[in-house]
C-alpha atoms as a PDB file:
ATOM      1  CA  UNK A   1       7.601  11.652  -2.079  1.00  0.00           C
ATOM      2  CA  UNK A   2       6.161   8.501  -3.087  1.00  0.00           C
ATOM      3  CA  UNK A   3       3.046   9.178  -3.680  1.00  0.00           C
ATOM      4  CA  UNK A   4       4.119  11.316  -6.243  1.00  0.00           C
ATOM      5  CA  UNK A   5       6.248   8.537  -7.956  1.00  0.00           C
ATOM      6  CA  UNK A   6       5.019   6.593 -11.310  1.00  0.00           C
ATOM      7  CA  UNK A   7       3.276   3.557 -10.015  1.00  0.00           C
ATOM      8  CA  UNK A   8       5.304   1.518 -11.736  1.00  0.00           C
ATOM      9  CA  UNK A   9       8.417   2.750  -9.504  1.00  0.00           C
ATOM     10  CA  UNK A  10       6.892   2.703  -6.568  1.00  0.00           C
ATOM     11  CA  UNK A  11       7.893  -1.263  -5.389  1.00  0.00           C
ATOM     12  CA  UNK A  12      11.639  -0.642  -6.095  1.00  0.00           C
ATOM     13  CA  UNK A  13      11.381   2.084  -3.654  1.00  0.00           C
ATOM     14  CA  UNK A  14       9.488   0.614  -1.080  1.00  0.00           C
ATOM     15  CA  UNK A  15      12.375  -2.802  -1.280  1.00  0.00           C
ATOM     16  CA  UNK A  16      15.111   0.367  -1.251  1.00  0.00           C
ATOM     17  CA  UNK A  17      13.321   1.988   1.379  1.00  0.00           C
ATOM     18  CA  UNK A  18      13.444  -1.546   3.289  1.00  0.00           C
ATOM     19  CA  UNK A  19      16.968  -2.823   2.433  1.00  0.00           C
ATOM     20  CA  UNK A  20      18.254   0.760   3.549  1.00  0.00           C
ATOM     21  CA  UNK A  21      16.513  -0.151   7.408  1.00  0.00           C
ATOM     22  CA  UNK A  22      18.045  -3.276   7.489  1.00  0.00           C
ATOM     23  CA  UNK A  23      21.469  -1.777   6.628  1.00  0.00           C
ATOM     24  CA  UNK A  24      20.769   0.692   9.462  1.00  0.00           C
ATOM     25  CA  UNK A  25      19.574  -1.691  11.748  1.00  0.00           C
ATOM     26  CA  UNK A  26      22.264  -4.002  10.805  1.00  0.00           C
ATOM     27  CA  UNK A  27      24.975  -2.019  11.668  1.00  0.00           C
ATOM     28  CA  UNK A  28      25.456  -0.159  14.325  1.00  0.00           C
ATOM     29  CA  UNK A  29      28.319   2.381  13.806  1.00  0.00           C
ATOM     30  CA  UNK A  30      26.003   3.665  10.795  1.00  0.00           C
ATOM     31  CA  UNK A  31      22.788   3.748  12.926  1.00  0.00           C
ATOM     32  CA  UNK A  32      25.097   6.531  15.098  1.00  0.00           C
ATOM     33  CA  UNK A  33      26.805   7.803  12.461  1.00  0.00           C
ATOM     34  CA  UNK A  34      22.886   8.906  10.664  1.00  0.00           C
ATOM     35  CA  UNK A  35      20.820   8.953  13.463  1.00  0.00           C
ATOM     36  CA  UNK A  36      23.349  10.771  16.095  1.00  0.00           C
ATOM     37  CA  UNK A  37      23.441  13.709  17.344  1.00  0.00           C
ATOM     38  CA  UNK A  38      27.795  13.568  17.481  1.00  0.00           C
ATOM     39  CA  UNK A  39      27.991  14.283  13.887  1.00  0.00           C
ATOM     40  CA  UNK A  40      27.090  17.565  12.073  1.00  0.00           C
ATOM     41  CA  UNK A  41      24.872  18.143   8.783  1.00  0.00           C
ATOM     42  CA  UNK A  42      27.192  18.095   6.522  1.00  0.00           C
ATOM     43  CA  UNK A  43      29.031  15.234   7.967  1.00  0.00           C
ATOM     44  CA  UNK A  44      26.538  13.151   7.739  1.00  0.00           C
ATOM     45  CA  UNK A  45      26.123  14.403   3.911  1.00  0.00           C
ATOM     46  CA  UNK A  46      29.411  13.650   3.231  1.00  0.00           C
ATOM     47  CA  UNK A  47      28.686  10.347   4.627  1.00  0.00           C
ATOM     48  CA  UNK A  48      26.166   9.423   2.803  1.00  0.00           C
ATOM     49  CA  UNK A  49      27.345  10.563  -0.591  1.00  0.00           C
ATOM     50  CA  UNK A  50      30.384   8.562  -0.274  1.00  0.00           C
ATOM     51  CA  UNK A  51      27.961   4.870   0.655  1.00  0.00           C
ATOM     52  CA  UNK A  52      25.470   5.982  -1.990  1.00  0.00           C
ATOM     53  CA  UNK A  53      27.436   4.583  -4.733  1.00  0.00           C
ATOM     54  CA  UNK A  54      27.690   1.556  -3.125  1.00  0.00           C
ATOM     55  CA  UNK A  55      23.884   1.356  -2.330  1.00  0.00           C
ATOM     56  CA  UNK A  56      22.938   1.723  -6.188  1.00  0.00           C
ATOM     57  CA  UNK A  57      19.617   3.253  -5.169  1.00  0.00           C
ATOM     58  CA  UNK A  58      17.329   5.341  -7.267  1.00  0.00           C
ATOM     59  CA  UNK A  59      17.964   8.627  -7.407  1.00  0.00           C
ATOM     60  CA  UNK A  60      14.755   9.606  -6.199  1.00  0.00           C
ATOM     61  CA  UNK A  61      15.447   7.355  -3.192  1.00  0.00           C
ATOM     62  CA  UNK A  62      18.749   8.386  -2.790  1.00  0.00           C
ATOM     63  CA  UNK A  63      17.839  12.072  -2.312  1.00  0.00           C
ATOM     64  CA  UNK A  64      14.789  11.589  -0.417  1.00  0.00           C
ATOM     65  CA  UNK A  65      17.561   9.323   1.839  1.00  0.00           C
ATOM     66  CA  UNK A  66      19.898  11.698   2.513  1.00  0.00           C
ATOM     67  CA  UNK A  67      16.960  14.743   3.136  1.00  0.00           C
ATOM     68  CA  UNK A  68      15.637  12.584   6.289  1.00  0.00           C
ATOM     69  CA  UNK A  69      19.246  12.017   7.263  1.00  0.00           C
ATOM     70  CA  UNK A  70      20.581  15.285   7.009  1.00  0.00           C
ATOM     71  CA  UNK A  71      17.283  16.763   8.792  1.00  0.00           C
ATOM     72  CA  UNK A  72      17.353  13.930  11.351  1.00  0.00           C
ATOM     73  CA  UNK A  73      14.208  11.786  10.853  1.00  0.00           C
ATOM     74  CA  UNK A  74      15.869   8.074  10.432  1.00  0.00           C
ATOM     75  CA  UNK A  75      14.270   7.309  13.631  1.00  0.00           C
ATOM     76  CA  UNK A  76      10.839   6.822  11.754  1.00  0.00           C
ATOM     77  CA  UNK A  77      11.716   5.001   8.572  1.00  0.00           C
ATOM     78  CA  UNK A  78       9.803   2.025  10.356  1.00  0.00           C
ATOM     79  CA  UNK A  79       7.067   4.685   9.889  1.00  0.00           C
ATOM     80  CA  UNK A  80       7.889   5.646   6.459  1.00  0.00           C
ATOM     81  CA  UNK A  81       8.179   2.183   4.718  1.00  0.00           C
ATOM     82  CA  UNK A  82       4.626   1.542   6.577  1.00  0.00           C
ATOM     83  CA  UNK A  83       3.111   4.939   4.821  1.00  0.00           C
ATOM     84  CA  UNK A  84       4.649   4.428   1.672  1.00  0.00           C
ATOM     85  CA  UNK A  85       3.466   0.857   1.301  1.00  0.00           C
ATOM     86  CA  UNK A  86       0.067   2.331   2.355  1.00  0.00           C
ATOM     87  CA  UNK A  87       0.254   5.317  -0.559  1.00  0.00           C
ATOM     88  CA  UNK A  88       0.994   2.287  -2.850  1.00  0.00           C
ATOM     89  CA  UNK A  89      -1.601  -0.251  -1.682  1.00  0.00           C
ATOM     90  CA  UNK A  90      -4.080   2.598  -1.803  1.00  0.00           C
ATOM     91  CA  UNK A  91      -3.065   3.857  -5.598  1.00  0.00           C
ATOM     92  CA  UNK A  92      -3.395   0.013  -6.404  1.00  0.00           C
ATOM     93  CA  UNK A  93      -6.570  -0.124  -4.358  1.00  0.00           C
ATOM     94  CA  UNK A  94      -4.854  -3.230  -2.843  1.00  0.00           C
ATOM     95  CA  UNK A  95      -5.238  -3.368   1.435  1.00  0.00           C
ATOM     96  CA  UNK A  96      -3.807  -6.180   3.977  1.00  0.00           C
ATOM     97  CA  UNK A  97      -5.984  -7.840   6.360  1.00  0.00           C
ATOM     98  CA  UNK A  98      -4.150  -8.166   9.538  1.00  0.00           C
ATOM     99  CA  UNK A  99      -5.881 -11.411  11.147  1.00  0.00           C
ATOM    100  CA  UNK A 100      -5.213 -12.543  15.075  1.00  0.00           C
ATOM    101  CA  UNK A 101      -6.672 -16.188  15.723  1.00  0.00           C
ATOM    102  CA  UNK A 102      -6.421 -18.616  18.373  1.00  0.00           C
ATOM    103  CA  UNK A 103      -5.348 -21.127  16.150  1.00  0.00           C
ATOM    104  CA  UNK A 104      -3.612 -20.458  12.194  1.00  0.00           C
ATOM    105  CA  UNK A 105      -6.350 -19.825   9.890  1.00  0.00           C
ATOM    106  CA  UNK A 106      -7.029 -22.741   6.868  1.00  0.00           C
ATOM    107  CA  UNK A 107      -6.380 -22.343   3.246  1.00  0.00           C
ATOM    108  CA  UNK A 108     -10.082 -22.432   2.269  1.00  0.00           C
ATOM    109  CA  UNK A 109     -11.018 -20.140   5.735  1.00  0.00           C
ATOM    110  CA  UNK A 110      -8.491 -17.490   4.123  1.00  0.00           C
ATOM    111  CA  UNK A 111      -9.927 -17.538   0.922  1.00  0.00           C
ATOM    112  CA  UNK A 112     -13.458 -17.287   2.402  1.00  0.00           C
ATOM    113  CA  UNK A 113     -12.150 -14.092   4.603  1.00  0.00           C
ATOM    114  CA  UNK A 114     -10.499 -12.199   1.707  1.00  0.00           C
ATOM    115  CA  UNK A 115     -13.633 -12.794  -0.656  1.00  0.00           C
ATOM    116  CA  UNK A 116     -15.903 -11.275   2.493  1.00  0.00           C
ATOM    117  CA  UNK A 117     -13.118  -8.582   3.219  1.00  0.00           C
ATOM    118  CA  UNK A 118     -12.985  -7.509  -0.923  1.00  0.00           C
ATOM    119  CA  UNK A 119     -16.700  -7.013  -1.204  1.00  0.00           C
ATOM    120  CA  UNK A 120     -16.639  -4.725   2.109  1.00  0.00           C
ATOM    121  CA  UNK A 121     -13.989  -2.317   0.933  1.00  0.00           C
ATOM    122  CA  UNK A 122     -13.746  -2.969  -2.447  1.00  0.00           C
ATOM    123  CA  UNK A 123     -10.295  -3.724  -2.489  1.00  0.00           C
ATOM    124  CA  UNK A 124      -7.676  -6.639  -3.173  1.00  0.00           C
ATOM    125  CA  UNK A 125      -7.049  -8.300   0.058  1.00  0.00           C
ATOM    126  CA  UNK A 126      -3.821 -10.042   1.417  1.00  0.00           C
ATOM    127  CA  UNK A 127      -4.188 -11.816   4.678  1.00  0.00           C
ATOM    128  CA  UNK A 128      -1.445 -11.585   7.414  1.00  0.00           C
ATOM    129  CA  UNK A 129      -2.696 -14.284  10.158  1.00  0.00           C
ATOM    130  CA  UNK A 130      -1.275 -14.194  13.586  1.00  0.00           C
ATOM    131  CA  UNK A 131      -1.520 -16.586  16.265  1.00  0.00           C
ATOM    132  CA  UNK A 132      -2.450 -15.143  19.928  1.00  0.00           C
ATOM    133  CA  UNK A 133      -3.631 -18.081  21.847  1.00  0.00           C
ATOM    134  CA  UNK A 134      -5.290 -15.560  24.739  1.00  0.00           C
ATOM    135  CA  UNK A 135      -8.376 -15.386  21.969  1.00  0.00           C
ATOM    136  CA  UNK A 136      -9.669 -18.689  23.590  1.00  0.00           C
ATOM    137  CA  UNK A 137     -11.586 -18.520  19.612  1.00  0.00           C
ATOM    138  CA  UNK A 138     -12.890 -16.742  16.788  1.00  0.00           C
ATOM    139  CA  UNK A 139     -10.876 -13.587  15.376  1.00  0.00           C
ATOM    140  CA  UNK A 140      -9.667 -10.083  14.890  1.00  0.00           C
ATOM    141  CA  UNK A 141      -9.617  -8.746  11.598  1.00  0.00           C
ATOM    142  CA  UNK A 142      -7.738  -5.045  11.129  1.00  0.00           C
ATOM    143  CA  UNK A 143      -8.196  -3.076   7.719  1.00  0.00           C
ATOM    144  CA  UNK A 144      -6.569   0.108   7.730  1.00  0.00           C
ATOM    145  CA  UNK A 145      -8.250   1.840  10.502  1.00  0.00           C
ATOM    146  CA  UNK A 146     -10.913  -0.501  10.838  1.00  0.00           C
ATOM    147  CA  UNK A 147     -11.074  -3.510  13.488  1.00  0.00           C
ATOM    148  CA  UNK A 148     -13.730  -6.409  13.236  1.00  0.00           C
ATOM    149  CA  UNK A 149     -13.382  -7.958  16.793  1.00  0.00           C
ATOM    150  CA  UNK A 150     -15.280 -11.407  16.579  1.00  0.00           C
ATOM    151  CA  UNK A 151     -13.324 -13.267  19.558  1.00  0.00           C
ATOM    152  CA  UNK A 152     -14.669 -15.057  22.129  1.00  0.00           C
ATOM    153  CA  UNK A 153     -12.818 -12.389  24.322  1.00  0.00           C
ATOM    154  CA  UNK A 154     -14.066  -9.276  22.390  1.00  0.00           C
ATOM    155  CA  UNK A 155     -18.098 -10.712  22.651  1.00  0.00           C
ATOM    156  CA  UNK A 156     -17.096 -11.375  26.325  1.00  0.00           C
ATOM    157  CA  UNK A 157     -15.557  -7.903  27.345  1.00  0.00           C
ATOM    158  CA  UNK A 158     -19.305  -6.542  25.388  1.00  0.00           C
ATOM    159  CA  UNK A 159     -21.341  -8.939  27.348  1.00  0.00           C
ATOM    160  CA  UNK A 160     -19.660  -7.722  30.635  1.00  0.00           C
ATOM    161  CA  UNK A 161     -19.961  -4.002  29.788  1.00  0.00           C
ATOM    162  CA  UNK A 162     -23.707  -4.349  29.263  1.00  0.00           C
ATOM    163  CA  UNK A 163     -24.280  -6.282  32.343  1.00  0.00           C
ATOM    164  CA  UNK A 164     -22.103  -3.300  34.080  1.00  0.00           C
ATOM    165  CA  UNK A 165     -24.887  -0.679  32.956  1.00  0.00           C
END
């Protein structure tokens, strides 16, 4: 569905796409009402079309909404917000670096990183840094599909499988 959206409507989607988890999430008694098994198709129809007005949501979202309630697929809207962002990120050639460092990464390190990361895939970069102290130093970098392991932990675990052979 969204990749077949105008880019330009894609965003306001995605952030309806999001706020609608965080309703779910939010409140229980809907999370059972959508996601149950108690209630029947059209019940849960019904339901929906009588919070849509109050939601205000697209009416590409708002169908597309009710479809993966009424067919029972809520459970992976954590999975759809992450493939929609990727459709869009990918249409804007735009990807997000997902960085894990002993220690937060530096303003000018960043900068350095997305510059290296752009060249290599030829996209726009955005940096997510995380913190995992078990790296004892140096970093993981995840594009997409792609991992870049250049911990101290990663060189050891190589160094120990070639001493195994």
């Amino acid at each position: 569905m969204i990749s077949s959206l105008p880019i330009s409507e894609m965003p306001a989607v995605i952030e309806e796409f999001k706020a609608f988890s965080q309703l779910i999430d939010a409140k229980r008694k809907l999370k059972l009402l959508f996601a149950g098994k108690i209630f029947t198709e059209a019940e849960k129809a019904k339901a929906f079309e009588a919070l849509s007005p109050v939601l205000r949501l697209n009416p590409n979202t708002d169908k597309f909404l009710k479809h993966i309630i009424i067919e029972g697929h809520l459970t992976a809207m954590k999975e759809i917000i992450a493939a929609s962002v990727d459709a869009y990120n990918d249409r804007q050639k735009k990807a997000t670096a997902v960085v894990l460092s002993s220690v937060a990464l530096e303003g000018k390190f960043t900068q350095r990183l997305k510059d290296a990361l752009r060249l290599m895939t030829g996209r726009d970069i955005t940096v997510e840094n995380h913190v995992d102290e078990s790296l004892l130093g140096g970093f993981i970098v995840k594009v997409g599909s792609t991992i870049f392991d250049s911990s101290l932990k990663g060189q050891l675990r190589l160094l120990k499988t070639e001493l195994m052979r």
